[in-house]
C-alpha atoms as a PDB file:
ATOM      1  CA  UNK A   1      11.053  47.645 -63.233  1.00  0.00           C
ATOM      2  CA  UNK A   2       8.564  47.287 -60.360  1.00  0.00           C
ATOM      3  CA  UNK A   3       8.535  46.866 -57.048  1.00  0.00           C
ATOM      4  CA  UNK A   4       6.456  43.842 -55.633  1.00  0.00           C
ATOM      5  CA  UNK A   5       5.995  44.263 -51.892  1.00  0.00           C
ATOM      6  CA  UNK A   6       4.958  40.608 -51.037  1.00  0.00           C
ATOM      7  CA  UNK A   7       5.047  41.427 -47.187  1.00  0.00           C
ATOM      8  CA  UNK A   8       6.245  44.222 -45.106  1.00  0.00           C
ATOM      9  CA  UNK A   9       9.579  45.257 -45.212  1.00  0.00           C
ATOM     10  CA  UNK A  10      10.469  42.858 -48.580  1.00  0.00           C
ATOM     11  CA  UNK A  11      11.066  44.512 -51.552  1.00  0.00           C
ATOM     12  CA  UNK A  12      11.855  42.836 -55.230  1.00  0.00           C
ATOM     13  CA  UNK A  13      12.528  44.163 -58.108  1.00  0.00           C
ATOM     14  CA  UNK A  14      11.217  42.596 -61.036  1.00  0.00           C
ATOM     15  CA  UNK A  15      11.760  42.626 -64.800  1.00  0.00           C
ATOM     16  CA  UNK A  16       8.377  41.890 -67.172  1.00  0.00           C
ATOM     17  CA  UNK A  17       7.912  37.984 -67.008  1.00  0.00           C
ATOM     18  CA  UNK A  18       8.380  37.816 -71.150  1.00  0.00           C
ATOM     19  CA  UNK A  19      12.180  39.083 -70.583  1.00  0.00           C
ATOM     20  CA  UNK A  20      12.951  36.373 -67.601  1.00  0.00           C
ATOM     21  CA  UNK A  21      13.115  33.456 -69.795  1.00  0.00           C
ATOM     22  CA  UNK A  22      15.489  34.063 -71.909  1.00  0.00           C
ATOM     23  CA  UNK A  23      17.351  36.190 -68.963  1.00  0.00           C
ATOM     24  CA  UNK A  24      17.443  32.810 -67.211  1.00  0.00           C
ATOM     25  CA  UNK A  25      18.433  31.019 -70.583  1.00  0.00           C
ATOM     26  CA  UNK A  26      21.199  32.956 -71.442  1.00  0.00           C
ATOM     27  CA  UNK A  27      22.691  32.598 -68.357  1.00  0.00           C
ATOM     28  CA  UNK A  28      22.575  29.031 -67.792  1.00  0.00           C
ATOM     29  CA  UNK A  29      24.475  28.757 -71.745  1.00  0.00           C
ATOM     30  CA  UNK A  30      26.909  31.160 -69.990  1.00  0.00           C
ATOM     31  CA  UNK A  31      27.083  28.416 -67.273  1.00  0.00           C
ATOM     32  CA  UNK A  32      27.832  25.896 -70.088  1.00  0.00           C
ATOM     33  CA  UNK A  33      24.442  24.070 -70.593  1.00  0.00           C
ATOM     34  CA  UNK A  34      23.221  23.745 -74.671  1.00  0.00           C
ATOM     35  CA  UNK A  35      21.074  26.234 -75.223  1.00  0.00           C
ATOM     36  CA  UNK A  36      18.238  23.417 -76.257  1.00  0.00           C
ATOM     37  CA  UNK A  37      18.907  22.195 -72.579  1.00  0.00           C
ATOM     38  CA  UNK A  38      18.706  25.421 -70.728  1.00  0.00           C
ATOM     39  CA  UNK A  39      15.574  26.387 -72.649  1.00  0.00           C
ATOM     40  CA  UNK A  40      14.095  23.652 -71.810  1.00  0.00           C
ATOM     41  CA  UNK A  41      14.807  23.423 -67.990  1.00  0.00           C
ATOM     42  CA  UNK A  42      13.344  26.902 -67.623  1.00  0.00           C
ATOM     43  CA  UNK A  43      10.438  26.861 -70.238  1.00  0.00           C
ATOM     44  CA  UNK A  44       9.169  24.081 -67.337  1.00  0.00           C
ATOM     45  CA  UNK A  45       9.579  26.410 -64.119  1.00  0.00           C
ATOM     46  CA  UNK A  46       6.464  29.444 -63.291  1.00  0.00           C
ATOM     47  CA  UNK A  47       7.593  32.357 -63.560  1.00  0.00           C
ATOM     48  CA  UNK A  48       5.190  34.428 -62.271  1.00  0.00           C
ATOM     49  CA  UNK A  49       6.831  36.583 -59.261  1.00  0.00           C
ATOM     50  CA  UNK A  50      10.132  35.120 -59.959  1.00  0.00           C
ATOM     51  CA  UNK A  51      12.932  37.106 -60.334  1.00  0.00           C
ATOM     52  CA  UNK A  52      15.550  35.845 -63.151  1.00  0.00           C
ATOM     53  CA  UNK A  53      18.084  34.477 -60.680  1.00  0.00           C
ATOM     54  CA  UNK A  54      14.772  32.759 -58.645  1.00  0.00           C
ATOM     55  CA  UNK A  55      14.350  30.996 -62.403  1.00  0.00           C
ATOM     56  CA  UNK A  56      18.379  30.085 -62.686  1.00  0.00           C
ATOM     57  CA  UNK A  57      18.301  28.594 -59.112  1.00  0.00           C
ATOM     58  CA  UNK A  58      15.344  26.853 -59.552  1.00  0.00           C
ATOM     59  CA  UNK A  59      16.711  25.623 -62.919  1.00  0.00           C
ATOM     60  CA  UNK A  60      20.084  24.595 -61.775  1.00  0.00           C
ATOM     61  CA  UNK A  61      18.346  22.955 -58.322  1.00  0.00           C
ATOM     62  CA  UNK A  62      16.402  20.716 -60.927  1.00  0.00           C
ATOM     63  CA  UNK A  63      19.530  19.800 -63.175  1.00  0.00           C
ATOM     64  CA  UNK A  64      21.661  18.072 -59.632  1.00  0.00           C
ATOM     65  CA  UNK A  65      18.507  16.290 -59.440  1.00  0.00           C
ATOM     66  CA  UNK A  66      18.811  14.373 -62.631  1.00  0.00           C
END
């Protein structure tokens, strides 16, 4: 893991972006969602500087919206 520093005194911890996908996948099955659902709600979000839960909350924040 690395640390990203995006402004003083803020520290996150981040796994390579090609292991936060299905991270965030696997977790929202876990949840109960099909896994052809939960792919596709986070296949949609950036991941870039995201942290796996930042992908599972966006996910889930897009799924009450529907």
């Amino acid at each position: 893991m690395e640390c990203i520093c995006s402004r003083p005194g803020a520290h996150r911890y981040t796994q390579g972006v090609a292991s936060l996908v299905p991270d965030a996948v696997s977790a929202l099955v876990a949840l109960g969602f099909r896994p052809q659902d939960a792919n596709a709600m986070v296949r949609t979000l950036p991941a870039e500087g995201k942290t796996s839960e930042d992908l599972i909350r966006l996910a889930l924040q897009g799924a009450g919206k529907k």
